[in-house]
Protein backbone atom coordinates (compact mmCIF):
# COMPACT_ATOMS: atom_id res chain seq x y z
CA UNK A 1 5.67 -7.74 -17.95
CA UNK A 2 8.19 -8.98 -15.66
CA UNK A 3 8.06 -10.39 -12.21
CA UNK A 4 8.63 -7.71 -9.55
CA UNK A 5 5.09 -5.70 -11.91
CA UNK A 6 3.01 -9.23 -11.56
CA UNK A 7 3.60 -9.54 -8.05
CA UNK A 8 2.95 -5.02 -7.99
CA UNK A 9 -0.43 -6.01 -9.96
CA UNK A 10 -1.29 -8.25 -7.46
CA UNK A 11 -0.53 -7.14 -4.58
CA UNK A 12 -2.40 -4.47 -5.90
CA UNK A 13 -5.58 -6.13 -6.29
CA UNK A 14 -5.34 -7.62 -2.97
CA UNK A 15 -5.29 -4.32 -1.34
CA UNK A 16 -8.34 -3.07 -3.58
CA UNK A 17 -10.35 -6.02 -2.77
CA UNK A 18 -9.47 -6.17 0.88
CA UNK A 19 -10.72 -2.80 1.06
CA UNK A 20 -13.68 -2.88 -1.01
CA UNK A 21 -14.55 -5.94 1.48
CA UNK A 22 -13.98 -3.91 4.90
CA UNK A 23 -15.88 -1.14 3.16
CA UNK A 24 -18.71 -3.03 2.62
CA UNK A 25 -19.13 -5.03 5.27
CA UNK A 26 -19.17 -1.62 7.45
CA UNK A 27 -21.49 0.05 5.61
CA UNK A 28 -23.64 -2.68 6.41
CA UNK A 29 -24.13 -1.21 9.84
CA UNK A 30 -25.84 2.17 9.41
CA UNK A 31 -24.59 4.70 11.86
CA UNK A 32 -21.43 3.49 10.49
CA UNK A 33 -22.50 3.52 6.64
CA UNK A 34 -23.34 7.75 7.14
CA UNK A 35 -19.64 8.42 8.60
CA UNK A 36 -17.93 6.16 6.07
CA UNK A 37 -19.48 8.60 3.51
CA UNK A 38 -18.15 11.39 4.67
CA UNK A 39 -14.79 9.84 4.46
CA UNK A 40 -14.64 7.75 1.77
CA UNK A 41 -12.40 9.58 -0.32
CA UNK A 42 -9.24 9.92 2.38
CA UNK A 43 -10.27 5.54 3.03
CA UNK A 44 -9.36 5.42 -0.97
CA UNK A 45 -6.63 7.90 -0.94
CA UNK A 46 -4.72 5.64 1.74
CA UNK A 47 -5.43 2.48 0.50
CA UNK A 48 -3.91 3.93 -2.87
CA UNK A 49 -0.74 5.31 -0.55
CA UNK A 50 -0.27 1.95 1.10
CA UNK A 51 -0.43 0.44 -2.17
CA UNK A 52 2.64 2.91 -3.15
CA UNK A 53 4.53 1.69 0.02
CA UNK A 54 3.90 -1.40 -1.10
CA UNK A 55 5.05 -1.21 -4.55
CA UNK A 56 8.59 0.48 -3.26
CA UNK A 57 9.28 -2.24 -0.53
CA UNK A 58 9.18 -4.89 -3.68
CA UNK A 59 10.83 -3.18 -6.06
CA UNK A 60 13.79 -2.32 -3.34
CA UNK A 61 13.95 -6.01 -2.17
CA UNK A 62 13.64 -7.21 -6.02
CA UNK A 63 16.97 -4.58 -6.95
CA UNK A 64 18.76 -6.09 -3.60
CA UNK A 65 17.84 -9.61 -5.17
CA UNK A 66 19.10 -8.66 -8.44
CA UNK A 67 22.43 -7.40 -6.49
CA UNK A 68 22.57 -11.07 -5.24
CA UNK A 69 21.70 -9.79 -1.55
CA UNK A 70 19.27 -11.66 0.30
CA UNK A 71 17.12 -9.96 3.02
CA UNK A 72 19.03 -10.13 5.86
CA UNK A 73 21.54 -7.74 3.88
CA UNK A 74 18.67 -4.97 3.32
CA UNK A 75 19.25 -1.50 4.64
CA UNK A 76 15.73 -1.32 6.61
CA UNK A 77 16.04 1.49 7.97
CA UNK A 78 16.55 3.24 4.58
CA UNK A 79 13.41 1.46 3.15
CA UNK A 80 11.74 3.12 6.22
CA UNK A 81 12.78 6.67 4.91
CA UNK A 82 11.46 5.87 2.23
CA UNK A 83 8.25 5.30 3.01
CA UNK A 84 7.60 8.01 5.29
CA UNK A 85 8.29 10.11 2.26
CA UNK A 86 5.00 8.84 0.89
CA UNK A 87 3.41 9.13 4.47
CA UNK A 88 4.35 12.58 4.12
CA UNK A 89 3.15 13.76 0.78
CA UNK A 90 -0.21 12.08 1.61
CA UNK A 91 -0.58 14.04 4.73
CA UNK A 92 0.58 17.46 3.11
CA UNK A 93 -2.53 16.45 0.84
C-alpha cells in the first residue's frame, strides 16, 4: 500500500467517524432523531461523495508532488472542475 492510499484510508475513517459522531449526537435529541431517519441514507450518500472529493484532491496534489511541483504550482481551478463532477453525479442521483 503506498502513501497517497494510507493517507485515502484515513482520511477515510475520519470522515466515517466524524459522521457517525454528528449522527449520534443528533439523534440524541428526538424531534431531531425522527427527521434524521427519514434522511439517513442521502447523510451517508454525501459523506461517501465528500469522501470521493477527498480522495481526488490527494491523489491530484500527490501526482503534482511526484511532478516535483509544490502547491503553489497546482491548477485549482481545474481540481475545482473536478469536483463538481462528483457534485454532479450525486445530485443526478
Amino acid at each position: 500500500m503506498n502513501k497517497v492510499d494510507v493517507l485515502c484510508d484515513m482520511d477515510r475513517e475520519m470522515m466515517l467517524e466524524f459522521s457517525g459522531l454528528c449522527v449520534r449526537r443528533l439523534n440524541a435529541h428526538l424531534p431531531l432523531k425522527l427527521f434524521l431517519s427519514l434522511f439517513q441514507h442521502f447523510l451517508d450518500a454525501n459523506v461517501l461523495k465528500e469522501i470521493e472529493k477527498n480522495r481526488l484532491i490527494i491523489e491530484h496534489a500527490a501526482a503534482g508532488f511526484e511532478r516535483g511541483r509544490n502547491s503553489a504550482g497546482m491548477d485549482v481551478n481545474e481540481l475545482f472542475e473536478i469536483t463538481k463532477k462528483v457534485d454532479k453525479e450525486f445530485l443526478n442521483k
